[in-house]
Protein backbone atom coordinates (compact mmCIF):
# COMPACT_ATOMS: atom_id res chain seq x y z
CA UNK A 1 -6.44 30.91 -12.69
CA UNK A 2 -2.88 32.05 -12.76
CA UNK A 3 -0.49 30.52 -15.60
CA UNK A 4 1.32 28.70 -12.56
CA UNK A 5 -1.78 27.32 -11.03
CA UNK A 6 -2.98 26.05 -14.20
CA UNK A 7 0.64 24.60 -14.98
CA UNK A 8 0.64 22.63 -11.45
CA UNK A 9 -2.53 21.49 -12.53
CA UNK A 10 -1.68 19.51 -15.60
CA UNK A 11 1.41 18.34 -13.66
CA UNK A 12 -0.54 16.75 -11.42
CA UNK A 13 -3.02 15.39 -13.47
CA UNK A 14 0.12 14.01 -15.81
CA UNK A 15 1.44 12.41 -12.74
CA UNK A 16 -1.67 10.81 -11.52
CA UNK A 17 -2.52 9.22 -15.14
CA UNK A 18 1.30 8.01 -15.46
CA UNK A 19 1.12 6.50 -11.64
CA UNK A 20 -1.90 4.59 -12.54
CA UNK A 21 -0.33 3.44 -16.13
CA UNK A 22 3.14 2.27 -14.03
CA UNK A 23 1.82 0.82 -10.71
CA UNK A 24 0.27 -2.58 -12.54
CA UNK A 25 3.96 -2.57 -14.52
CA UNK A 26 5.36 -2.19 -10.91
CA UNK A 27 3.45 -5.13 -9.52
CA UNK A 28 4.53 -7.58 -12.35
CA UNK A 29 8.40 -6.52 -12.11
CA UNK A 30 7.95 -7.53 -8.64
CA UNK A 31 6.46 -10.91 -9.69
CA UNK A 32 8.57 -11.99 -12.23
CA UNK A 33 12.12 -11.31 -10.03
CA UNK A 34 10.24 -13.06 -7.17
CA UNK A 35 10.22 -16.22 -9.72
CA UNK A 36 12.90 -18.65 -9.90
CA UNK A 37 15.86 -18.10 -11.79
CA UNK A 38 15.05 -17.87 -15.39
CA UNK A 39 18.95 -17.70 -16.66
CA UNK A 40 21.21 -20.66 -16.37
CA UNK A 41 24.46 -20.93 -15.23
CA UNK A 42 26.81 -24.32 -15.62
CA UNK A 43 29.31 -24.85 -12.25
CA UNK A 44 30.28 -28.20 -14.06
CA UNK A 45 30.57 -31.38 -12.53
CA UNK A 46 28.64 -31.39 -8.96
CA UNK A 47 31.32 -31.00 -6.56
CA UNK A 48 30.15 -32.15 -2.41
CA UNK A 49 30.30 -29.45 -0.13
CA UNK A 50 30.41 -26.98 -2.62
CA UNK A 51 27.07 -24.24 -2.35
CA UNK A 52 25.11 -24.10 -5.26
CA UNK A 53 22.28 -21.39 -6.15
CA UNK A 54 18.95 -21.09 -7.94
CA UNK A 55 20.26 -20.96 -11.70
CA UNK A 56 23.13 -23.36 -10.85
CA UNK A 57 23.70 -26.23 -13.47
CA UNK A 58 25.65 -29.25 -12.93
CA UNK A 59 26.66 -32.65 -14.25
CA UNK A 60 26.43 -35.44 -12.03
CA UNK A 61 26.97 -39.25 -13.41
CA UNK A 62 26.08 -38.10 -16.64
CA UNK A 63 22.81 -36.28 -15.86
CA UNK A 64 22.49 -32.52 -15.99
CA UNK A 65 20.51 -30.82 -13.71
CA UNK A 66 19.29 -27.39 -12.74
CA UNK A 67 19.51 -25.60 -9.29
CA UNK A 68 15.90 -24.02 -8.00
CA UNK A 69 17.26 -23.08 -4.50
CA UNK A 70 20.51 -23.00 -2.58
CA UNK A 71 21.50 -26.25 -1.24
CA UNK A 72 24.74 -28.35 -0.68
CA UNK A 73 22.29 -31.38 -1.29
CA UNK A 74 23.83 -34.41 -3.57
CA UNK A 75 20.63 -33.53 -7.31
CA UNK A 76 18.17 -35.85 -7.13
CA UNK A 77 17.83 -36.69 -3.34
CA UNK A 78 16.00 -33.11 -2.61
CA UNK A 79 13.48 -31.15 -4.32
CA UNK A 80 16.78 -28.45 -4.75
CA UNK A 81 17.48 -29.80 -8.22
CA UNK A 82 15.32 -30.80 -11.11
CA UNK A 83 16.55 -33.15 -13.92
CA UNK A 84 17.48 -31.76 -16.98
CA UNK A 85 18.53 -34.69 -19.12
CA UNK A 86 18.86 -38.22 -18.09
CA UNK A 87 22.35 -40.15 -19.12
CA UNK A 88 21.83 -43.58 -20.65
């Protein structure tokens, strides 16, 4: 076996091993962006007719509350929003 042959060899060997190694790593990337938004970000006081995304933060009467999807719904009249912390 030729010095090149052998060399093509252990590349391909190297590439199958590191393939199999990344593939599983590839698959759980793909789940965890699929997720909902994991970082927060605060548009203030909720604002109707304004767009808000999954991430979105708001105040509304007091009561904070995260965005999981985009909606122009009022929180807490769809599942859009979840409560954060109740006001007194």
């Amino acid at each position: 076996m030729s010095a090149k042959a052998m060399a093509e060899s252990v590349a391909e060997t190297v590439k199958s091993y590191v393939q199999a190694a990344c593939d599983p790593l590839h698959e759980r990337i793909r789940a965890l962006e699929s997720q909902r938004a994991t970082t927060m970000h605060y548009r203030g006081v909720w604002s109707e007719g304004d767009s808000y995304s999954s991430g979105d933060v708001v105040t509304r009467s007091g009561t904070i509350w995260f965005c999981h999807e985009t909606t122009t719904d009022k929180p807490g009249t769809s599942d859009a929003w979840q409560m954060m912390v109740k006001s007194k």
